[in-house]
N, C-alpha and C. Protein backbone atom coordinates (compact mmCIF):
# COMPACT_ATOMS: atom_id res chain seq x y z
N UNK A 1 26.86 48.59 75.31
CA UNK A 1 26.65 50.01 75.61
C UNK A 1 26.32 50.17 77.09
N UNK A 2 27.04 51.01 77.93
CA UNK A 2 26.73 51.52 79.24
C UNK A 2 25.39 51.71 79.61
N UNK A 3 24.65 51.86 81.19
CA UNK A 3 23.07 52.29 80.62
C UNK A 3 23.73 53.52 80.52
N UNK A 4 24.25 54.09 81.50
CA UNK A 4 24.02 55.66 81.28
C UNK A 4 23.95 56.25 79.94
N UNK A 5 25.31 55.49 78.95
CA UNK A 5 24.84 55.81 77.86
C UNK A 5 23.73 55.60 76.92
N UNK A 6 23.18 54.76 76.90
CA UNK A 6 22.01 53.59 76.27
C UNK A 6 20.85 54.73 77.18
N UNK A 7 20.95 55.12 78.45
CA UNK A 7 19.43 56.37 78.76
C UNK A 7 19.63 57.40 77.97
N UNK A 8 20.76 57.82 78.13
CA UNK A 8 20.85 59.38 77.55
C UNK A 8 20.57 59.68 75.92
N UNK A 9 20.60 58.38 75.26
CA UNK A 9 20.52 58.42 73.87
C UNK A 9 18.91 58.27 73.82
N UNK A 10 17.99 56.84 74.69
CA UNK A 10 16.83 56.92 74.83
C UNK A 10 16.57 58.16 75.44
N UNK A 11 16.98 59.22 75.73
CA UNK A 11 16.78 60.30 76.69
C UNK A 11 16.17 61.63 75.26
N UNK A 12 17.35 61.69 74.37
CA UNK A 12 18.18 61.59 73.84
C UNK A 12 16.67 62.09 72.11
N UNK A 13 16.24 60.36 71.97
CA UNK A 13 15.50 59.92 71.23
C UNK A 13 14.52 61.03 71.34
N UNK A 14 13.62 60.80 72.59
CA UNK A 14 12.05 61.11 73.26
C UNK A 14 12.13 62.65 72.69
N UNK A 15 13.08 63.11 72.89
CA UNK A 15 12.83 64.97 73.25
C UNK A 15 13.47 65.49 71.45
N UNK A 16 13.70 64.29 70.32
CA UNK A 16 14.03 64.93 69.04
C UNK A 16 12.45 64.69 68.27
N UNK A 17 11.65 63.64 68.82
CA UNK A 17 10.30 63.22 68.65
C UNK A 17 9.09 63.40 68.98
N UNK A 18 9.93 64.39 70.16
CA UNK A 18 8.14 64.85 70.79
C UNK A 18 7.65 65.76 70.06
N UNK A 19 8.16 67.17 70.15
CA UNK A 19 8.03 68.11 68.99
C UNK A 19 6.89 67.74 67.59
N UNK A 20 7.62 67.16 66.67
CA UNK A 20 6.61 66.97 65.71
C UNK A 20 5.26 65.95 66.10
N UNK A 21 5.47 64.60 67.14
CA UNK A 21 4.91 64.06 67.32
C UNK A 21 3.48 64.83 67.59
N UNK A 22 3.75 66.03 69.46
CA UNK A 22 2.68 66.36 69.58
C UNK A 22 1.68 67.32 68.31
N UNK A 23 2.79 67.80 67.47
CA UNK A 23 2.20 68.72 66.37
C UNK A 23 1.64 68.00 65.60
N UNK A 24 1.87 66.65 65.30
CA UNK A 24 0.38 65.93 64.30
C UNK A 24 -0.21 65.45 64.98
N UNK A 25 -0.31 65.04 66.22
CA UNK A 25 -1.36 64.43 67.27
C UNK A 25 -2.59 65.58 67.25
N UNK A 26 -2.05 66.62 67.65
CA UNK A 26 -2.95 67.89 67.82
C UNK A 26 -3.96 67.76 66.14
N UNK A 27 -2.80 67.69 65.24
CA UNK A 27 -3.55 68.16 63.90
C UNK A 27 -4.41 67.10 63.78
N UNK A 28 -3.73 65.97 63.43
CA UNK A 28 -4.82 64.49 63.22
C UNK A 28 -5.99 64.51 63.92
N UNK A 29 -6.14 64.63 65.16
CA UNK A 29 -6.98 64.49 65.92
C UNK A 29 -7.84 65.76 65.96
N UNK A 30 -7.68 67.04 65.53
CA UNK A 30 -8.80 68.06 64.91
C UNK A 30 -8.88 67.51 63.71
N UNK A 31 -8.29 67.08 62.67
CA UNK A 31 -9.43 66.53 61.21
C UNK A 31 -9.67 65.10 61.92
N UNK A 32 -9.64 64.40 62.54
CA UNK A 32 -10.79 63.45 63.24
C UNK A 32 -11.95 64.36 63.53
N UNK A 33 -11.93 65.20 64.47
CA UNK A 33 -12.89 65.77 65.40
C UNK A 33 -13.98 66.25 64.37
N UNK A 34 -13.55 67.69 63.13
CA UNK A 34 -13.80 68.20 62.80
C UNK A 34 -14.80 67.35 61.58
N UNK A 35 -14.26 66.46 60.78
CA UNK A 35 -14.56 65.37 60.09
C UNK A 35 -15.96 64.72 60.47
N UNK A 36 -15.47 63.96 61.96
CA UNK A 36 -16.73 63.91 62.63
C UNK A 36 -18.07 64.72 62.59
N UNK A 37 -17.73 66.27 62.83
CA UNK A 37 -18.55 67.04 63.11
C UNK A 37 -19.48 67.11 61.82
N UNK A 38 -18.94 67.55 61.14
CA UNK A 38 -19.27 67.56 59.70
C UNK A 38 -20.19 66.62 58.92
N UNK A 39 -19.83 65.38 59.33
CA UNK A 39 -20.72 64.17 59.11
C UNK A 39 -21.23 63.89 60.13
N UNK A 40 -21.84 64.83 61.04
CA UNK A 40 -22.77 64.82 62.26
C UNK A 40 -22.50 63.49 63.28
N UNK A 41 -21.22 62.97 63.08
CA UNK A 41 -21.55 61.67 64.11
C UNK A 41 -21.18 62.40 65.03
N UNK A 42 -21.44 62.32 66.08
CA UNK A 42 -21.17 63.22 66.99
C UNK A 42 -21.02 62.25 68.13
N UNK A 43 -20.77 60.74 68.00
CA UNK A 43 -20.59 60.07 69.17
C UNK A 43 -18.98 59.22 68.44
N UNK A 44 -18.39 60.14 68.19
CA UNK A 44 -17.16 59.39 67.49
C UNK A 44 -16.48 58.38 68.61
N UNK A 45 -16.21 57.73 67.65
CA UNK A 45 -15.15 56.28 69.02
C UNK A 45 -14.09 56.81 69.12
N UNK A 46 -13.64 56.51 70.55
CA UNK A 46 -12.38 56.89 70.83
C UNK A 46 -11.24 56.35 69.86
N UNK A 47 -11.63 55.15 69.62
CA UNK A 47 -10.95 54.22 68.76
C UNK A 47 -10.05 55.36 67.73
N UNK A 48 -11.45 56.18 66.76
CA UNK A 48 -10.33 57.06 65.56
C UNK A 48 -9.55 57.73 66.11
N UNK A 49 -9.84 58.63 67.52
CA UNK A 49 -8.48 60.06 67.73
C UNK A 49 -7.84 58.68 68.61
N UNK A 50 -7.40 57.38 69.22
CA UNK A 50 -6.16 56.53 68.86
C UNK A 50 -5.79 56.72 68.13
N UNK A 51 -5.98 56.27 67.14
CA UNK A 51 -5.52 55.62 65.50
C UNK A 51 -5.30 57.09 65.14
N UNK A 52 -5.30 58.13 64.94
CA UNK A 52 -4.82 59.22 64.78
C UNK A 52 -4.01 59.46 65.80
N UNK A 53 -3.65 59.70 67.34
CA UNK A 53 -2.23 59.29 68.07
C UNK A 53 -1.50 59.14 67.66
N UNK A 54 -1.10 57.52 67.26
CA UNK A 54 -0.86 56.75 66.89
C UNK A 54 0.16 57.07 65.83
N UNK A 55 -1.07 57.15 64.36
CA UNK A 55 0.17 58.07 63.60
C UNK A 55 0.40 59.12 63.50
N UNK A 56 0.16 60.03 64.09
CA UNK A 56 0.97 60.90 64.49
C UNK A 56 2.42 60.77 64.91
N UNK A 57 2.88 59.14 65.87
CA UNK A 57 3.90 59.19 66.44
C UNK A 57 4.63 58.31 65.14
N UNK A 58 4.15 57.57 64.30
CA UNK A 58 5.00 56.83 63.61
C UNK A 58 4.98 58.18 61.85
N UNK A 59 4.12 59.06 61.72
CA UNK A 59 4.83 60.64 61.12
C UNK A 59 5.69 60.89 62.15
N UNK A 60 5.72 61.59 63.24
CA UNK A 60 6.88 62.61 63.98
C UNK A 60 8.18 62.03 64.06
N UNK A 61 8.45 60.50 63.89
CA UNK A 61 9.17 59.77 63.61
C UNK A 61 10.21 59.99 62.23
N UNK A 62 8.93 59.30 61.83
CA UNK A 62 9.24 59.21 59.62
C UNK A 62 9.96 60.53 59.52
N UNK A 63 9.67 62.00 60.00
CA UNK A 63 10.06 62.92 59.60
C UNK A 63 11.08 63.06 59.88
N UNK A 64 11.97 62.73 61.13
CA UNK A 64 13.32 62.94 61.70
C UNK A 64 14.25 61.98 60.44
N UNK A 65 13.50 61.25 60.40
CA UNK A 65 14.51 60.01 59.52
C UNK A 65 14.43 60.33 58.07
N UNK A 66 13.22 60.84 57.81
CA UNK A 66 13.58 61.68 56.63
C UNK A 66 14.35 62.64 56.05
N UNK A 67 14.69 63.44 57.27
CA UNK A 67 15.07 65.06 56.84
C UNK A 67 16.63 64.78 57.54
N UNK A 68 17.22 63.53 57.82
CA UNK A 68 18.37 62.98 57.43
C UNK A 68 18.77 63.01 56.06
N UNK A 69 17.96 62.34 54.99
CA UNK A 69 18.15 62.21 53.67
C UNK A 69 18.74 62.92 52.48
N UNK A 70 19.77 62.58 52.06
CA UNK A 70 20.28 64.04 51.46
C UNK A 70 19.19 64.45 50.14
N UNK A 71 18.44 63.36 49.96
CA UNK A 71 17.25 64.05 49.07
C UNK A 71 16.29 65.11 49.16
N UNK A 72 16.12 64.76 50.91
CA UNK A 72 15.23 66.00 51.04
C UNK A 72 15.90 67.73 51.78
N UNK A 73 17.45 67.73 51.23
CA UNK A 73 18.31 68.73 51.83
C UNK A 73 18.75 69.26 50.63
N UNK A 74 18.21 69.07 49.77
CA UNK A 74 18.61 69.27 48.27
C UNK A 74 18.44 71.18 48.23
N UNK A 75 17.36 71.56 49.03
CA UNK A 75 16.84 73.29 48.55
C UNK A 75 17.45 73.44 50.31
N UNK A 76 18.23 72.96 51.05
CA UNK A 76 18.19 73.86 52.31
C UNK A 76 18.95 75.06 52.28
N UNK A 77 19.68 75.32 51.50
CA UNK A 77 20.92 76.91 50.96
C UNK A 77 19.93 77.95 50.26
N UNK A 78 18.36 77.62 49.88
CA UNK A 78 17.80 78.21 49.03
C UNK A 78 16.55 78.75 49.69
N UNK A 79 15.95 79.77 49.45
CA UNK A 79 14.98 80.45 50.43
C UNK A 79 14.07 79.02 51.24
N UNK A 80 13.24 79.54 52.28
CA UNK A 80 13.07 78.94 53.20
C UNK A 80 11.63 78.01 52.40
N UNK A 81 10.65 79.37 51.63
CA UNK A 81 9.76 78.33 51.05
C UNK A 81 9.98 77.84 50.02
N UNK A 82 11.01 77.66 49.10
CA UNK A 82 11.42 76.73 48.41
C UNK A 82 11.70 75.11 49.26
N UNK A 83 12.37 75.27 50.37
CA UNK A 83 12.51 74.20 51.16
C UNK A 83 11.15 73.66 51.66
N UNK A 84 10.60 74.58 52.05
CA UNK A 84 9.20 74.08 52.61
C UNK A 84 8.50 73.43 52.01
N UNK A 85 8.05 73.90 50.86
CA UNK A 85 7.23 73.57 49.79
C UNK A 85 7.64 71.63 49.55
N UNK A 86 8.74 72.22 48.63
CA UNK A 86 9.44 70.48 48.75
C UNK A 86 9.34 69.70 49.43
N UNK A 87 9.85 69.63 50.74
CA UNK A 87 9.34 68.72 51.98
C UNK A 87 7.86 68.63 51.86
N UNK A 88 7.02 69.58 51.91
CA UNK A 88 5.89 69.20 52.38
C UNK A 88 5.15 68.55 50.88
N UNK A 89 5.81 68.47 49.78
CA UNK A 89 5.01 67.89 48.76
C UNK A 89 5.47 66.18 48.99
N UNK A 90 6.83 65.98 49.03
CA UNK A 90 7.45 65.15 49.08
C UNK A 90 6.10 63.64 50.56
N UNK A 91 5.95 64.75 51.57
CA UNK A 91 5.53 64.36 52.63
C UNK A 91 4.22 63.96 52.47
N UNK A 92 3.56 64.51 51.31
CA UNK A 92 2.01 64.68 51.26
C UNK A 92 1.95 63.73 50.04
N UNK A 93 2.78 63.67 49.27
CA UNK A 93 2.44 62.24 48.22
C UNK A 93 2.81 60.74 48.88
N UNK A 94 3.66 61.21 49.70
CA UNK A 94 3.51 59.54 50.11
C UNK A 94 2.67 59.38 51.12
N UNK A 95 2.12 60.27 51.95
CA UNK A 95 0.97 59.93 52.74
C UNK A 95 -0.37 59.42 52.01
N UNK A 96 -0.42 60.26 50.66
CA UNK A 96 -1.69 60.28 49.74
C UNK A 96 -1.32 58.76 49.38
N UNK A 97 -0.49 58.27 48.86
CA UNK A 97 0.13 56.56 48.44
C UNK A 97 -0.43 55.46 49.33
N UNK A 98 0.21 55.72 51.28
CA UNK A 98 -0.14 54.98 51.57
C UNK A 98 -1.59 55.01 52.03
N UNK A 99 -1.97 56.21 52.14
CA UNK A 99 -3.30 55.98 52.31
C UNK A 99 -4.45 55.33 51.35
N UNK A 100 -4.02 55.86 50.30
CA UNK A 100 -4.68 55.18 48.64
C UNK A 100 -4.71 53.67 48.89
N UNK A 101 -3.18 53.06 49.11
CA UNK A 101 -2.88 51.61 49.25
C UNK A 101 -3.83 51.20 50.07
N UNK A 102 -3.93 51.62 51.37
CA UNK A 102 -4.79 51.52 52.54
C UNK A 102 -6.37 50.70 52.40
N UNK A 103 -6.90 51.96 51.72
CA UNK A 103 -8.07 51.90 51.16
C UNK A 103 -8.46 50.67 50.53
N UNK A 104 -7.25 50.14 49.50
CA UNK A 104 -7.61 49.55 48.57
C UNK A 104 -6.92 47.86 49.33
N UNK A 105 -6.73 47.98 50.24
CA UNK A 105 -6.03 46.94 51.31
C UNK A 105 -7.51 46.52 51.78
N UNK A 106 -7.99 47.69 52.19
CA UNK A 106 -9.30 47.29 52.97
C UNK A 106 -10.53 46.44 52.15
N UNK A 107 -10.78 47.28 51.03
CA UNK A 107 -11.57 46.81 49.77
C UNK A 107 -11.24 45.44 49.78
N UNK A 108 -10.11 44.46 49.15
CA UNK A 108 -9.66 43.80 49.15
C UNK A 108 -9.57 42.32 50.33
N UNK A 109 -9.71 43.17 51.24
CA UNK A 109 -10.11 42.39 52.42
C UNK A 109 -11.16 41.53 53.01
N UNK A 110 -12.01 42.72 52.67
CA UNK A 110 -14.06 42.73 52.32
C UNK A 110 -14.28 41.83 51.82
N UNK A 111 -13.38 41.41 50.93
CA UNK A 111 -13.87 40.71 49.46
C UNK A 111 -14.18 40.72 48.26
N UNK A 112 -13.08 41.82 48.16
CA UNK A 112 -13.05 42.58 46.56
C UNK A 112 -12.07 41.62 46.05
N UNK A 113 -12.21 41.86 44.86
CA UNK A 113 -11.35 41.27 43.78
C UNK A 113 -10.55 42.48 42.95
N UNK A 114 -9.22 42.27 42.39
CA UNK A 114 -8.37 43.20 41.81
C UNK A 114 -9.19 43.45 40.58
N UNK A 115 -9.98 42.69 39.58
CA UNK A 115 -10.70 43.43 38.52
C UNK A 115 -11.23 44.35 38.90
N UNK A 116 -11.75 44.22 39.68
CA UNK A 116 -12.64 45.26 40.60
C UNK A 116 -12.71 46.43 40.86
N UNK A 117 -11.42 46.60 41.18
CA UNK A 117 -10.97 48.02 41.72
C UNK A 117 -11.01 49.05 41.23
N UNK A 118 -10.78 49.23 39.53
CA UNK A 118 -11.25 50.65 39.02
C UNK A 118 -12.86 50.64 39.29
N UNK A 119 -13.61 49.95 39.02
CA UNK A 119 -15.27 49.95 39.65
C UNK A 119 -15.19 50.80 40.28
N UNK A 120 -14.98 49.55 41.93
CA UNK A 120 -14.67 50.45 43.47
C UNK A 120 -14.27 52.17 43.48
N UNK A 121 -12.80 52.18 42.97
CA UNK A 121 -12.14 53.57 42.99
C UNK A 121 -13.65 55.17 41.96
N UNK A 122 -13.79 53.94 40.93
CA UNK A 122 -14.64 54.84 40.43
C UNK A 122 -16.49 55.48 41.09
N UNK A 123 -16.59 54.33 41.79
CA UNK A 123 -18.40 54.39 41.95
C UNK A 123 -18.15 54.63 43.75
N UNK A 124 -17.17 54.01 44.47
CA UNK A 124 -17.81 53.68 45.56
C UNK A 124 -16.54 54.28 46.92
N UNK A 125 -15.52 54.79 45.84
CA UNK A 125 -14.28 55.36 46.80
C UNK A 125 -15.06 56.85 47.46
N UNK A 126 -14.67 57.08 48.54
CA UNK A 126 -15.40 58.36 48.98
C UNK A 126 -14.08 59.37 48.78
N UNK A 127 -14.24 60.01 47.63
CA UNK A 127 -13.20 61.05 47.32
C UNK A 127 -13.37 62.05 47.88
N UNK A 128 -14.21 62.90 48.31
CA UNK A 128 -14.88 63.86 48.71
C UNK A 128 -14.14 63.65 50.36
N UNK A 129 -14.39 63.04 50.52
CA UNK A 129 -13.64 62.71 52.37
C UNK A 129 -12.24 62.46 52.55
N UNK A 130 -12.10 61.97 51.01
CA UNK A 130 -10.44 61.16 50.92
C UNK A 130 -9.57 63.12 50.93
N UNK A 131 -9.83 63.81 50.03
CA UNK A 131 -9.43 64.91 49.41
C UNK A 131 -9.24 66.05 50.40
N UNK A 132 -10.59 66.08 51.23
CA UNK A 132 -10.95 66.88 52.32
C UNK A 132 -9.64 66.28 53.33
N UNK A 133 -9.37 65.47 53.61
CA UNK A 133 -8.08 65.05 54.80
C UNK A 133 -6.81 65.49 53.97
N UNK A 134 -6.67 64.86 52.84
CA UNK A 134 -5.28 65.41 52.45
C UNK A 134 -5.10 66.74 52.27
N UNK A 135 -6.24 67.64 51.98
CA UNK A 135 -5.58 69.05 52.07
C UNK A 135 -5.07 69.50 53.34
N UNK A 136 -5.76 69.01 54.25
CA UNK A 136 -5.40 69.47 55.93
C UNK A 136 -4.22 68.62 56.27
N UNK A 137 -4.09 67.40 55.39
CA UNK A 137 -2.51 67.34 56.23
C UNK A 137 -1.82 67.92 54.90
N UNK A 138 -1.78 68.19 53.84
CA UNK A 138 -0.64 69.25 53.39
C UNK A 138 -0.56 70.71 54.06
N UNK A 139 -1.15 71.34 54.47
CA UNK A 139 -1.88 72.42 54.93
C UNK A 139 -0.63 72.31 56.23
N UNK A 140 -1.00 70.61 57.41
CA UNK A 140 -0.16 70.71 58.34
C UNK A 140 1.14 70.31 58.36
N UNK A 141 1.70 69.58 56.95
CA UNK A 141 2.68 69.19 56.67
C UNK A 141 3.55 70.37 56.04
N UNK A 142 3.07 71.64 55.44
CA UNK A 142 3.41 72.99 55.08
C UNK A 142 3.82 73.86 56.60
N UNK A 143 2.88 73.86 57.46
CA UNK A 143 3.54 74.81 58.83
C UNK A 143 4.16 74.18 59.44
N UNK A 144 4.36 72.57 59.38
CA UNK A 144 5.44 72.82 60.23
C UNK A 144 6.66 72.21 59.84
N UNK A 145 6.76 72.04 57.91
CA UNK A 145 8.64 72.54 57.32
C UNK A 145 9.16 73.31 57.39
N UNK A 146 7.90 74.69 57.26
CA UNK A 146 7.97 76.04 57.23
C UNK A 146 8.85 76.63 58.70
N UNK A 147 8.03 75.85 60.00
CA UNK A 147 8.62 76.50 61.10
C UNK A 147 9.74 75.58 61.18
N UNK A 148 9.71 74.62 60.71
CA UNK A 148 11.16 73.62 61.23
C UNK A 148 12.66 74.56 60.61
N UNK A 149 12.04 75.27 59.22
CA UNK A 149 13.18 75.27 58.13
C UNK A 149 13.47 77.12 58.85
N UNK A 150 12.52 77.75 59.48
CA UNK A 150 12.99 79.31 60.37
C UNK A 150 13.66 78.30 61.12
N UNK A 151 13.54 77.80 62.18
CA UNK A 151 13.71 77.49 63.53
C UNK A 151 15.71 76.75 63.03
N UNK A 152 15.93 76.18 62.00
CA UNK A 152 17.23 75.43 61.45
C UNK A 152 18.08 77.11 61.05
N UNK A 153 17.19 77.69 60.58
CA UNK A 153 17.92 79.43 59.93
C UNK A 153 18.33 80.29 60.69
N UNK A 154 17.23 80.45 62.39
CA UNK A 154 18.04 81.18 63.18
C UNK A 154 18.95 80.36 64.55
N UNK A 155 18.68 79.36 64.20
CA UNK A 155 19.62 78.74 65.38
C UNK A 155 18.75 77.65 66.70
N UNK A 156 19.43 76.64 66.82
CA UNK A 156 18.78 75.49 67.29
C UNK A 156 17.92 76.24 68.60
N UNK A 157 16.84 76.08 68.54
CA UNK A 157 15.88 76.48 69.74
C UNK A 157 15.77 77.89 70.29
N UNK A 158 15.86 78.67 69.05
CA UNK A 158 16.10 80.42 68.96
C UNK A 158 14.74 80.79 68.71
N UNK A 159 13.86 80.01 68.17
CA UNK A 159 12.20 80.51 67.54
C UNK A 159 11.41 80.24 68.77
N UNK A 160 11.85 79.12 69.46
CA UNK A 160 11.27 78.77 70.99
C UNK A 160 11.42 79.78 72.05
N UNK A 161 12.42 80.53 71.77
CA UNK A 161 13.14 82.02 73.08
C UNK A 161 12.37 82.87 72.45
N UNK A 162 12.00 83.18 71.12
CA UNK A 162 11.27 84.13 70.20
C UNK A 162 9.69 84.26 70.92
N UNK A 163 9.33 82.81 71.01
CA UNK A 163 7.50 82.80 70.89
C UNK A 163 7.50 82.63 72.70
N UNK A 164 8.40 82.44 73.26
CA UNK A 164 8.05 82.54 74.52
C UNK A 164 9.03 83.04 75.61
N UNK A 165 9.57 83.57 74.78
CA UNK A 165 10.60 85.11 76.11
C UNK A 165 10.50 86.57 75.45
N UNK A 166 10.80 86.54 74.35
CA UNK A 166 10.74 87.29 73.36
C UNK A 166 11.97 88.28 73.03
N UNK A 167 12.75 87.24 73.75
CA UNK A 167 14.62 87.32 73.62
C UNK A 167 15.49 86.56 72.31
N UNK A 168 16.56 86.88 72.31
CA UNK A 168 17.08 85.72 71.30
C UNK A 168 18.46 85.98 71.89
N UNK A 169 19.39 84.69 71.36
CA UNK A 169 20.87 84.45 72.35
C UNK A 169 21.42 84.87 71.13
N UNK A 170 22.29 86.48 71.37
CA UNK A 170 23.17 87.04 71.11
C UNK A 170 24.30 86.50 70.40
N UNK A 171 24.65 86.58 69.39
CA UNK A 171 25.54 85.96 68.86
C UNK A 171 27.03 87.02 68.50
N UNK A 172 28.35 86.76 68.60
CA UNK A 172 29.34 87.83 68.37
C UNK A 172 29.06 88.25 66.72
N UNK A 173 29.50 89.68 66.31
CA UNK A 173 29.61 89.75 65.16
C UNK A 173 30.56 89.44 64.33
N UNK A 174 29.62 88.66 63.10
CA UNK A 174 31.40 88.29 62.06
C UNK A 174 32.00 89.27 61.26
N UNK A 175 31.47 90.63 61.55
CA UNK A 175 31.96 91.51 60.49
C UNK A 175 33.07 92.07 61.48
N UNK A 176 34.33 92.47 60.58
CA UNK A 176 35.62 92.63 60.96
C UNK A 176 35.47 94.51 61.18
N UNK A 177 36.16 95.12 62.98
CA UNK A 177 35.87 96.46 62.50
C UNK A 177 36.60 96.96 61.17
N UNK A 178 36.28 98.81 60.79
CA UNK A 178 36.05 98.99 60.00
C UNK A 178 37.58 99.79 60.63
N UNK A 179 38.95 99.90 59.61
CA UNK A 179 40.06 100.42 59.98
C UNK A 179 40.35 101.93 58.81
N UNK A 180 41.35 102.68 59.11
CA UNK A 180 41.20 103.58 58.33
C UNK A 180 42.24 103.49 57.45
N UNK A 181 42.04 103.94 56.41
CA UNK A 181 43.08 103.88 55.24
C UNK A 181 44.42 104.25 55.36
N UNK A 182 45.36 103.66 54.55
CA UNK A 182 46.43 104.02 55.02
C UNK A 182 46.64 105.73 54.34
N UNK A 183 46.08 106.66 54.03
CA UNK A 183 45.76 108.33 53.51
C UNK A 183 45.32 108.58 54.77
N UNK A 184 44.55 107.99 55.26
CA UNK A 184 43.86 108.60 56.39
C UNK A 184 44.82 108.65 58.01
N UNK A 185 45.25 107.66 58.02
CA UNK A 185 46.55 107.05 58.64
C UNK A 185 47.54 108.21 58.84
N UNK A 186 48.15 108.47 57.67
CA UNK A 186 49.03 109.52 57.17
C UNK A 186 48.69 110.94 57.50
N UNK A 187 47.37 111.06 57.28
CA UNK A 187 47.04 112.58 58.07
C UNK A 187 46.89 112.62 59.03
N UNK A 188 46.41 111.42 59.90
CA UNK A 188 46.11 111.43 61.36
C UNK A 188 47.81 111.45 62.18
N UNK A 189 48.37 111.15 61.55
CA UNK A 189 49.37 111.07 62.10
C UNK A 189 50.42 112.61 61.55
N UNK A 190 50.24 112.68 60.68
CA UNK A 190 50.86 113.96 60.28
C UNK A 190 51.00 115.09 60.91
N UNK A 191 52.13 116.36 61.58
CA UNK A 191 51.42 117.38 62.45
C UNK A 191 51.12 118.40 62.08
N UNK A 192 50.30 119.05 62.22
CA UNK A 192 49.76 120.25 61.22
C UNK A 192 50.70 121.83 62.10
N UNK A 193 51.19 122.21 61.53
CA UNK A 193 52.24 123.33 61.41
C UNK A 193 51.26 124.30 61.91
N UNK A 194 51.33 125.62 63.01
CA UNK A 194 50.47 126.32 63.63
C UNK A 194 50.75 127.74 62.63
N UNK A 195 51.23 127.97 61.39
CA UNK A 195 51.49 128.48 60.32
C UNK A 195 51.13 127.94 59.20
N UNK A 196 50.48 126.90 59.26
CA UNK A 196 50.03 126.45 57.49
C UNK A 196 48.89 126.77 57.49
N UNK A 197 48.68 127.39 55.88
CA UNK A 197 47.65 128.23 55.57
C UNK A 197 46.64 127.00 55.19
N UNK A 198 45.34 127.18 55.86
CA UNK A 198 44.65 126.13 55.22
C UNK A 198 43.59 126.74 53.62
N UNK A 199 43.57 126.17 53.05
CA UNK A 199 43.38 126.61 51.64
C UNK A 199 41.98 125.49 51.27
């Protein structure tokens, strides 16, 4: 592969990934912050809003390569939150999966044992914290199928001219003009006699 071509595709890559990327960076990193707050640590490590970065960029990713899939294009002909909805359930159970796995990766690590684990899950899993994150990323996994699936409806980068010109690029009309009948035709063309009685 040429570079020029081999940049322009890395060129190419960056600008189909930034988009969602910065939109869960932002989100992840307010339920870090907020999370924090809440459980008063208030000297949080930089370490978590990384690790929230982070995935943020390997979601803004997953999602492009997802919404390739003809599984998840199944409702795109069908109102917008029918589409939304889907994606974002689709998006929010396997986050809930690997995060579950996660958890139980870590347990395991510690020095848990697999008998163990309904125990653990039952007495010592923090559900209350686990539950509280997944609503906020369905919550952020919902606004932005929602804006992805407007933004695909009126036209590639038409919602972007919307929220910050407050223009939109003109499109020709497909409706065919409107012609007159061939009756109508016939009278228009017909000559009216300066002696016919009109009745």
């Amino acid at each position: 592969m040429p570079k020029s071509r081999l940049l322009a595709f890395i060129i190419k890559e960056i600008w189909e990934v930034l988009p969602p990327t910065l939109f869960f960076a932002v989100g992840f990193n307010l339920i870090v912050l907020t999370t924090d707050l809440i459980l008063a640590d208030y000297f949080a490590s930089v370490g978590n809003f990384l690790v929230a970065t982070m995935t943020a960029l390997v979601v803004g990713k997953s999602v492009l390569v997802a919404n390739a899939l003809p599984f998840l294009r199944r409702f795109e002909t069908g109102p917008i939150v029918q589409s939304a909805l889907f994606k974002t359930f689709v998006y929010w159970l396997v986050v809930f999966l690997v995060r579950f796995l996660e958890k139980l990766a870590e347990y395991l690590f510690a020095g848990g044992t697999l008998g163990a684990i309904p125990d653990y899950v039952a007495t010592h899993f923090t559900w209350h914290r686990f539950a509280a994150i997944q609503i906020w990323i369905f919550i952020l996994f919902l606004i932005y199928t929602a804006v992805e699936e407007l933004n695909a409806r009126l036209g590639e980068g038409e919602l972007m001219k919307i929220f910050f010109t407050g223009t939109r690029t003109r499109r020709p009309s497909k409706t065919k003009p409107r012609t007159l009948s061939p009756d109508l035709h016939s009278l228009e063309a017909r000559p009216v006699h300066p002696d016919e009685n009109v009745k």
